[in-house]
N, C-alpha and C. Protein backbone atom coordinates (compact mmCIF):
# COMPACT_ATOMS: atom_id res chain seq x y z
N UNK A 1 232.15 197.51 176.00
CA UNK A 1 231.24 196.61 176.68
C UNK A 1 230.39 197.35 177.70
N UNK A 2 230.65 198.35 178.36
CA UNK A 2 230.38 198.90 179.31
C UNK A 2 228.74 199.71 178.64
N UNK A 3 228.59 200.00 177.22
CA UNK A 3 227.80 200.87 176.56
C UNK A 3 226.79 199.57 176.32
N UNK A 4 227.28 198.53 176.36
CA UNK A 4 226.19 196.97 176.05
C UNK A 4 225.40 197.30 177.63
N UNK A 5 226.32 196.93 178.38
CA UNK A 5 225.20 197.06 179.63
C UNK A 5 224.65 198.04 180.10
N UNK A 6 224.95 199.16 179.72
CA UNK A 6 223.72 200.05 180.26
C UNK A 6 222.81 200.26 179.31
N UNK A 7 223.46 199.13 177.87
CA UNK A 7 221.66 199.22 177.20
C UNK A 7 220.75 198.27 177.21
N UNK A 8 221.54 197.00 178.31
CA UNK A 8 220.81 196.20 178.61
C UNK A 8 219.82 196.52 179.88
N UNK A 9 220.81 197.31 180.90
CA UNK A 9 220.24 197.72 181.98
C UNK A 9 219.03 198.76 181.78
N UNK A 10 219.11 199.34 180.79
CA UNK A 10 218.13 200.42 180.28
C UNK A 10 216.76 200.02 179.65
N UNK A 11 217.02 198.86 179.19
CA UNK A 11 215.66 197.53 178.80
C UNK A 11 214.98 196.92 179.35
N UNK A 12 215.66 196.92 180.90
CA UNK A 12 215.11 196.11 181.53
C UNK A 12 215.13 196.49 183.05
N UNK A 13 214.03 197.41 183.08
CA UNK A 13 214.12 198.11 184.23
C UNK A 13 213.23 197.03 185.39
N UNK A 14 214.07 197.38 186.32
CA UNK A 14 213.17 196.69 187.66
C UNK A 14 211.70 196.53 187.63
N UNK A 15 211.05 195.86 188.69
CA UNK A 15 209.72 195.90 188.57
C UNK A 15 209.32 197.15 189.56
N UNK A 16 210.38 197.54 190.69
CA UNK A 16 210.47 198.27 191.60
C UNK A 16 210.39 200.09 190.58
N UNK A 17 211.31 199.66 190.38
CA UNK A 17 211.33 201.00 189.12
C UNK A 17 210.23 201.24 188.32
N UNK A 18 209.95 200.42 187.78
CA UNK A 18 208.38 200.87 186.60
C UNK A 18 207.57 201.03 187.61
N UNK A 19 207.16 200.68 188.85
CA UNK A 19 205.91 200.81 189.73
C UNK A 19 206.45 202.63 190.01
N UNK A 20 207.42 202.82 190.72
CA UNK A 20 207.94 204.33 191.40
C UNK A 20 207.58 205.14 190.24
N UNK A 21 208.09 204.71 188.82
CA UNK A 21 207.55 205.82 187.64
C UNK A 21 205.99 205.77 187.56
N UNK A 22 205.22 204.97 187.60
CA UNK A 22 203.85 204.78 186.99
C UNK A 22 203.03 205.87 188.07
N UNK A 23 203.73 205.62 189.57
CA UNK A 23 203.47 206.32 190.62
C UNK A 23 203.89 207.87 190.52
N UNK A 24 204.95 208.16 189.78
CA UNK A 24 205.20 209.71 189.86
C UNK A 24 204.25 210.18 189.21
N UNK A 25 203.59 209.32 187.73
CA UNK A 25 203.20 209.61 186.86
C UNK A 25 201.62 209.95 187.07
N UNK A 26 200.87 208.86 187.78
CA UNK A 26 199.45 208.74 188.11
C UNK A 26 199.19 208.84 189.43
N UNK A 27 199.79 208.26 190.62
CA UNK A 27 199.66 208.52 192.16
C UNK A 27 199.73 206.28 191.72
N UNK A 28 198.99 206.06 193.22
CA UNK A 28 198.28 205.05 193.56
C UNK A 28 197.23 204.51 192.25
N UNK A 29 196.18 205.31 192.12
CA UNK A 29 195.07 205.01 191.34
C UNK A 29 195.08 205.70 189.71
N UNK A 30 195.09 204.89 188.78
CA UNK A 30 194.92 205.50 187.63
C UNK A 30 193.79 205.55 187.05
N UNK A 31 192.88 206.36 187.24
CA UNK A 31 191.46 206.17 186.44
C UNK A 31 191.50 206.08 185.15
N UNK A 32 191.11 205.33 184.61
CA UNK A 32 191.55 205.01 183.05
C UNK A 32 190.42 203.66 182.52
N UNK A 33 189.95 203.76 181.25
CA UNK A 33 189.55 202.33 180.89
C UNK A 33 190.68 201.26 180.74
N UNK A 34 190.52 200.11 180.06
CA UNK A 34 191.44 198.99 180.40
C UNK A 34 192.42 199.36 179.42
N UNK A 35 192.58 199.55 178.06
CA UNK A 35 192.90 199.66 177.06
C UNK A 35 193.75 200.68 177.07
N UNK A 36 193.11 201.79 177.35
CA UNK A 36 193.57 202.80 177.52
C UNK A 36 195.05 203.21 179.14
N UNK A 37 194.62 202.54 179.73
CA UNK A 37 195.54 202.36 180.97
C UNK A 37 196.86 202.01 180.59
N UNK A 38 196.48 200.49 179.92
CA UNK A 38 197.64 200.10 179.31
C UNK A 38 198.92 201.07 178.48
N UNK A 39 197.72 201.38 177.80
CA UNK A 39 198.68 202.68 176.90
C UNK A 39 199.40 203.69 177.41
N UNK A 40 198.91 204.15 178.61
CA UNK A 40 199.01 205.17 178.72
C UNK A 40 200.60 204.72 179.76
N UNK A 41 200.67 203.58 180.66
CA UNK A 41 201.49 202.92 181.30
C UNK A 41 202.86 202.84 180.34
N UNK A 42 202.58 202.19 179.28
CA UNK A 42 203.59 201.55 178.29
C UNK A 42 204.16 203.17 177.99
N UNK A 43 203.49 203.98 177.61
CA UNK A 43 203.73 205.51 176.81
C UNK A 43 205.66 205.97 178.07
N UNK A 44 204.89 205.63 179.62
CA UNK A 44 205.65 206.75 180.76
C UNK A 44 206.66 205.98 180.54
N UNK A 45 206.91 204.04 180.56
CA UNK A 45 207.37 203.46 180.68
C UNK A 45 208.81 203.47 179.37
N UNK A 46 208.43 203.44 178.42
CA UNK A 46 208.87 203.96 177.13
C UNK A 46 209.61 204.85 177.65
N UNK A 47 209.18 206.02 177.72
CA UNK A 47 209.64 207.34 177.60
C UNK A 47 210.61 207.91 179.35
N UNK A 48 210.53 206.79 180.21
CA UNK A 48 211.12 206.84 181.33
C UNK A 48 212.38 205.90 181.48
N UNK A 49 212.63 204.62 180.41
CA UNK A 49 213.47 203.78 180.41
C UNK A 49 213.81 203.60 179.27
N UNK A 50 213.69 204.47 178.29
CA UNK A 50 214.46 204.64 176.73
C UNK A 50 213.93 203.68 176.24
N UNK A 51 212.79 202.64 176.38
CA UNK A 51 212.71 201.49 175.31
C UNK A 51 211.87 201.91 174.02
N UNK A 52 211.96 200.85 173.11
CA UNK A 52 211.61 201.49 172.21
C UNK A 52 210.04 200.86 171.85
N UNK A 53 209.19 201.46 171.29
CA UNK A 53 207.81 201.36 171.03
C UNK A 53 207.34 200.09 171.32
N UNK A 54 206.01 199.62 171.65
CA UNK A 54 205.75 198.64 172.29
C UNK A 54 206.14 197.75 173.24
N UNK A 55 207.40 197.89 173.35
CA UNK A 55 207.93 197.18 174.75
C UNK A 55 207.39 197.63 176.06
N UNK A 56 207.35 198.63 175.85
CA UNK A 56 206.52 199.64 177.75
C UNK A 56 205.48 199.13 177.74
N UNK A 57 204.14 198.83 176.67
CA UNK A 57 203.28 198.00 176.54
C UNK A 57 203.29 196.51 177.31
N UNK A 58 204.13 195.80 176.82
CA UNK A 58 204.71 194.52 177.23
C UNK A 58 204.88 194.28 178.54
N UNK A 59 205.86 195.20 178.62
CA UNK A 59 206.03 195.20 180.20
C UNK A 59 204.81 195.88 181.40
N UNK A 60 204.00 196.36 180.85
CA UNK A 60 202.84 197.09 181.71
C UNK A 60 201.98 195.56 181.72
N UNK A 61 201.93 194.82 180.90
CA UNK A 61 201.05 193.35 180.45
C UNK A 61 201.68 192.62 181.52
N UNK A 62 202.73 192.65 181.62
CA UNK A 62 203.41 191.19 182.36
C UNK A 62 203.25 192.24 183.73
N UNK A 63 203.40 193.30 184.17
CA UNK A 63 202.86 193.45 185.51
C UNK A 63 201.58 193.44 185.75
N UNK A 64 200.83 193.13 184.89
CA UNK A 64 199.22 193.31 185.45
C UNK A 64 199.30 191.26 185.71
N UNK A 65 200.08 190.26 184.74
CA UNK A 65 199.45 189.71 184.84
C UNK A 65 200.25 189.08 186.41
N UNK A 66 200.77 189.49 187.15
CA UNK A 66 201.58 189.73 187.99
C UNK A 66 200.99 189.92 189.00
N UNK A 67 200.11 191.07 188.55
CA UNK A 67 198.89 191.36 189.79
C UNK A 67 199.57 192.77 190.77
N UNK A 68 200.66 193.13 189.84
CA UNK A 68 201.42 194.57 190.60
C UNK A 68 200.66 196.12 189.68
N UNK A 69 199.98 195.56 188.56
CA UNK A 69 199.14 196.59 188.29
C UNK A 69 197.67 195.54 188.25
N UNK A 70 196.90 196.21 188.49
CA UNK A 70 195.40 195.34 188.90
C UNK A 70 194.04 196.58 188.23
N UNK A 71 193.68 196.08 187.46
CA UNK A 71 192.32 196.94 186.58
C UNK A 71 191.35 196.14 187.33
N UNK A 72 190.52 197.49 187.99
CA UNK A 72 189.17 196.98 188.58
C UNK A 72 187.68 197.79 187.84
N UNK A 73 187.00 197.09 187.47
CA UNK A 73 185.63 197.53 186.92
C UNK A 73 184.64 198.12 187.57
N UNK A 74 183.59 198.62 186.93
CA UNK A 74 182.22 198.88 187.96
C UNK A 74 181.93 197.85 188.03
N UNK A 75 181.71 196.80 187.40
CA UNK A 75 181.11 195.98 187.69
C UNK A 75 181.68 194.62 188.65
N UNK A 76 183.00 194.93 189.26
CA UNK A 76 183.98 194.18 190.12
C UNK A 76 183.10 194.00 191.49
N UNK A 77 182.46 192.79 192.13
CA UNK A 77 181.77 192.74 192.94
C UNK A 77 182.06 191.54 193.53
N UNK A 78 180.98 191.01 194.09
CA UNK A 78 180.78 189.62 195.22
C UNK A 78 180.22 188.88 194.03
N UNK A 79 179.06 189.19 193.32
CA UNK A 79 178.39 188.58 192.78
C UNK A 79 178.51 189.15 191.19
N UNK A 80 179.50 189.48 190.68
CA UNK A 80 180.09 189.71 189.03
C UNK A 80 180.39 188.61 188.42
N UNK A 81 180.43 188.12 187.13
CA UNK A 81 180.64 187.15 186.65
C UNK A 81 181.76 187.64 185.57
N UNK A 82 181.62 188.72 184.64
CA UNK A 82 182.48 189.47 183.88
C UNK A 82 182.28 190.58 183.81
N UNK A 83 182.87 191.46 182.78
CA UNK A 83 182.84 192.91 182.39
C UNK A 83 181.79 192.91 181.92
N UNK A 84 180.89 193.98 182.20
CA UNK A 84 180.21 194.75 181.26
C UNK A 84 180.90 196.09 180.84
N UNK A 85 180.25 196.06 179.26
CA UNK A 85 180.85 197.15 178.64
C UNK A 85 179.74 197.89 177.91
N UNK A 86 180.00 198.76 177.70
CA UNK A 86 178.82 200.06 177.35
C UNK A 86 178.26 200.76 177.96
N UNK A 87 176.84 200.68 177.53
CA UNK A 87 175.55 201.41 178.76
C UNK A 87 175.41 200.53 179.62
N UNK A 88 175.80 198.97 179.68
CA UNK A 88 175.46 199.02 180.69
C UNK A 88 176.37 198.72 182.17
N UNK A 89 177.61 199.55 182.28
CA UNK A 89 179.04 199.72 182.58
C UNK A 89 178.46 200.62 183.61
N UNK A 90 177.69 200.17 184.44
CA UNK A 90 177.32 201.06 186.06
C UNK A 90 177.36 200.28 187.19
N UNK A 91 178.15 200.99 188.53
CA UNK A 91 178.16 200.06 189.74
C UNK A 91 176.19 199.47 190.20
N UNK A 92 176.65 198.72 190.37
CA UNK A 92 176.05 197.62 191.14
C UNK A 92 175.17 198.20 192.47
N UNK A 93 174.29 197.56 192.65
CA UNK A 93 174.12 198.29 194.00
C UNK A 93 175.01 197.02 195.26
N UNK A 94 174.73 198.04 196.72
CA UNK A 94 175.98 197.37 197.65
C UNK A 94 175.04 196.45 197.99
N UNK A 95 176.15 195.28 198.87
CA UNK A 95 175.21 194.04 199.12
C UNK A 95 175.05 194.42 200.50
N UNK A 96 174.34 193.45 200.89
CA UNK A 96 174.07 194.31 202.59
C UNK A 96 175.23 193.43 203.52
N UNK A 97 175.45 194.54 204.06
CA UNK A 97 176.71 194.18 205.18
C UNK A 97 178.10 194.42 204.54
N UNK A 98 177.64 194.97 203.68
CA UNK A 98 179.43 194.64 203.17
C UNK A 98 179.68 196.70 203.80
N UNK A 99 180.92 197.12 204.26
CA UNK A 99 181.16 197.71 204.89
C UNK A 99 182.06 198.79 204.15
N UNK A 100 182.59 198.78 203.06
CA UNK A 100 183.26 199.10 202.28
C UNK A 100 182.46 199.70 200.63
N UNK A 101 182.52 200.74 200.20
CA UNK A 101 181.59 201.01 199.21
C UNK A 101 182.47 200.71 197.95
N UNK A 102 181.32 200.59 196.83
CA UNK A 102 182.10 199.40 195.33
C UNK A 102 182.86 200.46 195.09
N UNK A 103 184.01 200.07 193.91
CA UNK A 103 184.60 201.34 193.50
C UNK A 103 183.53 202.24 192.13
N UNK A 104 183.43 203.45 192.29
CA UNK A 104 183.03 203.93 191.43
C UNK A 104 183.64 203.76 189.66
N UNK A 105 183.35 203.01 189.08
CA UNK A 105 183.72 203.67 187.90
C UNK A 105 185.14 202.46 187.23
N UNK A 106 185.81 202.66 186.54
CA UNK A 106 187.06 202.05 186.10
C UNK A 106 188.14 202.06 186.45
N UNK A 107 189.62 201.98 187.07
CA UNK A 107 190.21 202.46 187.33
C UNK A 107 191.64 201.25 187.54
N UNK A 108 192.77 201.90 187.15
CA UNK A 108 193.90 201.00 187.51
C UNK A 108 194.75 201.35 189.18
N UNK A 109 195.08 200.13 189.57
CA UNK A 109 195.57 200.48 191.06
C UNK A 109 197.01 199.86 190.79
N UNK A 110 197.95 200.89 190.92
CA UNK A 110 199.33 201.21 190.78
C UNK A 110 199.97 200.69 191.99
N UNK A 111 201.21 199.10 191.48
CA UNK A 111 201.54 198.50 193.04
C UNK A 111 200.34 197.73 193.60
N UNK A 112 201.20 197.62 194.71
CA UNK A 112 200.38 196.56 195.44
C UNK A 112 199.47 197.32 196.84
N UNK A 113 198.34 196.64 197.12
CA UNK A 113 197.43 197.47 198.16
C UNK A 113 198.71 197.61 199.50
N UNK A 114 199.89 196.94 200.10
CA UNK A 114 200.55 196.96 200.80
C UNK A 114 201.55 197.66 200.40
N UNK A 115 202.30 198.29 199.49
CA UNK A 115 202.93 199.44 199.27
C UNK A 115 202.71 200.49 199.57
N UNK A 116 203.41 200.83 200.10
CA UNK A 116 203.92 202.70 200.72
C UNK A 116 203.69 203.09 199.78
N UNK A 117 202.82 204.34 200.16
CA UNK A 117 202.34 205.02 198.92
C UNK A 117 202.94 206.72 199.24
């Protein structure tokens, strides 16, 4: 019985745990497209908690929709409505007063903005 639970425990790693790996793996910020993030999350996740193919996937899904992994766009603004994709996938210009510059480019943010990094 003892070999059941550490292959249950091995399936089902913390949420604390997959964030600390994703973090050894990428830092804070993962520059990555959306698709590709995912993958690349599920791949460490997999290969850091023995699961087997597509589950690290799964579980990278249910933390984004969680909001403990968070994909931000160029086009993520005040005044965005959705993604753009392609050519025309360029920041925005800044609005006035805003004090903080857009993020450049694509990128996944690993954890939460209040986590010790």
């Amino acid at each position: 019985m003892a070999s059941t639970e550490r292959a249950v425990e091995a399936s089902a790693p913390t949420t604390e745990d997959v964030i600390e790996a994703l973090r050894a793996a990428y830092g804070p910020r993962h520059e990555a497209a959306y698709e590709e993030g995912l993958d690349d999350f599920g791949r460490v996740i997999e290969d850091r908690f023995d699961v087997d193919g597509g589950e690290g996937r799964r579980i990278a899904q249910e933390l984004e929709q969680a909001q403990v992994l968070r994909f931000f766009h160029a086009s993520a603004g005040r005044n965005s409505e959705g993604p753009r994709v392609g050519l025309f996938d360029q920041p925005g210009e800044m609005p006035e007063g805003r004090p903080e510059p857009e993020p450049s480019g694509r990128h996944w943010q690993v954890g939460r903005d209040d986590a010790e990094m």
